[in-house]
C-alpha atoms as a PDB file:
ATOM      1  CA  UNK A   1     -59.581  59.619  48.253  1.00  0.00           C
ATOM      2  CA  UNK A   2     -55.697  60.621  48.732  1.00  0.00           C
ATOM      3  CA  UNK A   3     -54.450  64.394  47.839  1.00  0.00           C
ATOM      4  CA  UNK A   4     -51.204  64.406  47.269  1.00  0.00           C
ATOM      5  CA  UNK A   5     -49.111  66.860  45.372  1.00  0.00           C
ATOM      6  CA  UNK A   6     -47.589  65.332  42.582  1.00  0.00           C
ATOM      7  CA  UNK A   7     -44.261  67.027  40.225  1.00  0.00           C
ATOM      8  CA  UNK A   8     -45.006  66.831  36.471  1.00  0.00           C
ATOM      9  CA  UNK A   9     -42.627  68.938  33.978  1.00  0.00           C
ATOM     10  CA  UNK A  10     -43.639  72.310  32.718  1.00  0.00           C
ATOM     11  CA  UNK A  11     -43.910  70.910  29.037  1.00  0.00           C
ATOM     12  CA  UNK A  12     -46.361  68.196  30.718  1.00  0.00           C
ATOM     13  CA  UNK A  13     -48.630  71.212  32.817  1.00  0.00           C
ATOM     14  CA  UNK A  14     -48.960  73.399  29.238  1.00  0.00           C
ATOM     15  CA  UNK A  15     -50.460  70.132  27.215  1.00  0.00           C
ATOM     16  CA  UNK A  16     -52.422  69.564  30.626  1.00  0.00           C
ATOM     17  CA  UNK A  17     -53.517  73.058  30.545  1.00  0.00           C
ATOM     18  CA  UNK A  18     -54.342  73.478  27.078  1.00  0.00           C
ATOM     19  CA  UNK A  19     -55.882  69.876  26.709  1.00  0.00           C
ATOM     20  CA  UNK A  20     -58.041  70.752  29.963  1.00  0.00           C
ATOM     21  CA  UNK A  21     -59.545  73.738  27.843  1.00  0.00           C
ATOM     22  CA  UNK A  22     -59.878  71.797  24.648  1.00  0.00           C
ATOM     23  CA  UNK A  23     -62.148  69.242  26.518  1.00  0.00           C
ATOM     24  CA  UNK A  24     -63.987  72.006  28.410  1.00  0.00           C
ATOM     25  CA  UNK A  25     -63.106  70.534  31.924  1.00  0.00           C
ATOM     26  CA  UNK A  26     -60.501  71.613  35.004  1.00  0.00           C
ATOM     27  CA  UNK A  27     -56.830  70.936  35.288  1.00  0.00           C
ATOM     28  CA  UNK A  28     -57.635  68.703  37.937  1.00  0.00           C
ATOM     29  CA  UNK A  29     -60.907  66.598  36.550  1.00  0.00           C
ATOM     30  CA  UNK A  30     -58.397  65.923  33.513  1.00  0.00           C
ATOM     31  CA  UNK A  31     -55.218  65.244  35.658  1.00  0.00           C
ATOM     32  CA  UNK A  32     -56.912  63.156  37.967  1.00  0.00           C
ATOM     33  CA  UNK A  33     -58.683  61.035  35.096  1.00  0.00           C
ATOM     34  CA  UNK A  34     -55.070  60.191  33.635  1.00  0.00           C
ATOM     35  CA  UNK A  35     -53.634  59.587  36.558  1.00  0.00           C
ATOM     36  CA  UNK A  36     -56.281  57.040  37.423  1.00  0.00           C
ATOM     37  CA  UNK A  37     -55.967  55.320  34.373  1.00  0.00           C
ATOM     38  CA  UNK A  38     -52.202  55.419  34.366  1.00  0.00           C
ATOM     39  CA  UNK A  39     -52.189  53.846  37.748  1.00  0.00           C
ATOM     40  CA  UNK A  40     -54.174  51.190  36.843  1.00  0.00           C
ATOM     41  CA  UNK A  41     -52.666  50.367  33.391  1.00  0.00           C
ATOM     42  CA  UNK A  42     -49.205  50.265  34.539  1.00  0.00           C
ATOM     43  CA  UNK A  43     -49.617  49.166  38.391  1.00  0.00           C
ATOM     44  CA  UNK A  44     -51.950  46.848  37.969  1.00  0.00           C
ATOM     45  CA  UNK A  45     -49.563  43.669  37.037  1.00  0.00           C
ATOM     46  CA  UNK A  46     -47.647  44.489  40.129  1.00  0.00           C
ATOM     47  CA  UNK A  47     -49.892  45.075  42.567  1.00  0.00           C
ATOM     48  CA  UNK A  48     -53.240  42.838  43.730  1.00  0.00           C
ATOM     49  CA  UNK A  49     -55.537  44.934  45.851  1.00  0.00           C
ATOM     50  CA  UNK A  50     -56.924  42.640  48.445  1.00  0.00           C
ATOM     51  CA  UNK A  51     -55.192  39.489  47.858  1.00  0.00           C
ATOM     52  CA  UNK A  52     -52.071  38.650  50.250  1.00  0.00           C
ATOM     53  CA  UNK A  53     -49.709  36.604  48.150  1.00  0.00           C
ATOM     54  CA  UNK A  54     -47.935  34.588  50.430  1.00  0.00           C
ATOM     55  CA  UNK A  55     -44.919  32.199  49.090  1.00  0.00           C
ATOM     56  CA  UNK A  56     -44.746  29.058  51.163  1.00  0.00           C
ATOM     57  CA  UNK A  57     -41.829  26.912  50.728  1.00  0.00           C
ATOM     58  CA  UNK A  58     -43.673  22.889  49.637  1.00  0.00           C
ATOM     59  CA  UNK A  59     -42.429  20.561  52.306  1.00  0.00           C
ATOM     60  CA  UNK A  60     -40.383  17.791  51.644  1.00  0.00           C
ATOM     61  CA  UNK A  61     -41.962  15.781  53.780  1.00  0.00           C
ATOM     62  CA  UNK A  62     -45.346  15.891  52.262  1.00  0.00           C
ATOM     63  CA  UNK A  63     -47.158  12.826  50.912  1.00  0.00           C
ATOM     64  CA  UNK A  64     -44.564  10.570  52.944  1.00  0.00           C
ATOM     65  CA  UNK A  65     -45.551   7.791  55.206  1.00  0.00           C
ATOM     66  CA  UNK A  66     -44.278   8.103  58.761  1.00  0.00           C
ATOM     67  CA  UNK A  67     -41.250   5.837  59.689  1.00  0.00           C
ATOM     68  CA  UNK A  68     -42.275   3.066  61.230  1.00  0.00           C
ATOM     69  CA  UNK A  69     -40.480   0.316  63.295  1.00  0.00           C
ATOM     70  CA  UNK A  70     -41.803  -3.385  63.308  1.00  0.00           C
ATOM     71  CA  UNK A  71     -39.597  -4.728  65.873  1.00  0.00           C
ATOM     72  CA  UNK A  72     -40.752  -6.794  68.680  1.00  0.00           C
ATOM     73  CA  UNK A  73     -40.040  -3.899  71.631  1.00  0.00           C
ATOM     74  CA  UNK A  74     -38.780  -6.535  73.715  1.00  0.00           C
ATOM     75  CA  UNK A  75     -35.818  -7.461  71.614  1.00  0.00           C
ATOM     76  CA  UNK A  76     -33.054  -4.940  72.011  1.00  0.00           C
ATOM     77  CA  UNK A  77     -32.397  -2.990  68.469  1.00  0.00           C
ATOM     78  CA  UNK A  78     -29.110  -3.464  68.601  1.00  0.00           C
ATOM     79  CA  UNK A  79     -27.643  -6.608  68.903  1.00  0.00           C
ATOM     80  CA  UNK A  80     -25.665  -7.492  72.253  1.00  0.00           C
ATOM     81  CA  UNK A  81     -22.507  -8.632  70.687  1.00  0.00           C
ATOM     82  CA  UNK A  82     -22.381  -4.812  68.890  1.00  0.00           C
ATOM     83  CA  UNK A  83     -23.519  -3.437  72.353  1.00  0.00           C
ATOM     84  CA  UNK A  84     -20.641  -4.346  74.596  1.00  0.00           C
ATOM     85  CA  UNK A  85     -18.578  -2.190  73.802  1.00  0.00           C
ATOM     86  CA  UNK A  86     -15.650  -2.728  75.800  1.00  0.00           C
ATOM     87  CA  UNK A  87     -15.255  -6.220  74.763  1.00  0.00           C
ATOM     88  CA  UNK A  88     -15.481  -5.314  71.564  1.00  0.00           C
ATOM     89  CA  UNK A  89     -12.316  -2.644  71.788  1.00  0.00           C
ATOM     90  CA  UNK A  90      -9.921  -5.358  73.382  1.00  0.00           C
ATOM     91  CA  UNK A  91     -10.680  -7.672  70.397  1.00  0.00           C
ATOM     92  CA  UNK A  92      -9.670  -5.072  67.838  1.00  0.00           C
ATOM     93  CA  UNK A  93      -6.599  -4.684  69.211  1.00  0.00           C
END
């Protein structure tokens, strides 16, 4: 259980008070029970007790196949012509 002092307007403590006596119980019993149901009327929707919500973000990747390359690894992936470079400068200009 958690005490805590809580600030409710004057007008609020008189109908407290007076409903208190009308139902033949303390200020407290009677505060307490609305407060209780208050909490869990209005709080309720915002709050889960004992579940962790947890957003995760879906990954793009998911239900993909993994790249795959079906070249022989002997044969170069690029082709030598494209790979010599230099050559390949002096006959652009």
């Amino acid at each position: 259980m958690i005490i805590t002092n809580v600030k409710i307007s004057q007008t609020s403590q008189d109908i407290l008070i007076k409903a208190a006596a009308k139902k033949r119980m303390s200020v407290e019993e009677l505060a307490s029970e609305l407060l209780n149901e208050a909490i869990q009327n209005k709080l309720s929707e915002i709050v889960t007790i004992g579940e962790v919500k947890k957003e995760y973000y879906s990954n793009p990747l998911a239900n993909k196949q993994p790249y795959a390359y079906y070249a022989d690894p002997e044969e170069p992936a690029i082709p030598l012509e494209d790979w010599d470079i230099e050559n390949s400068y002096e006959e652009v200009l």
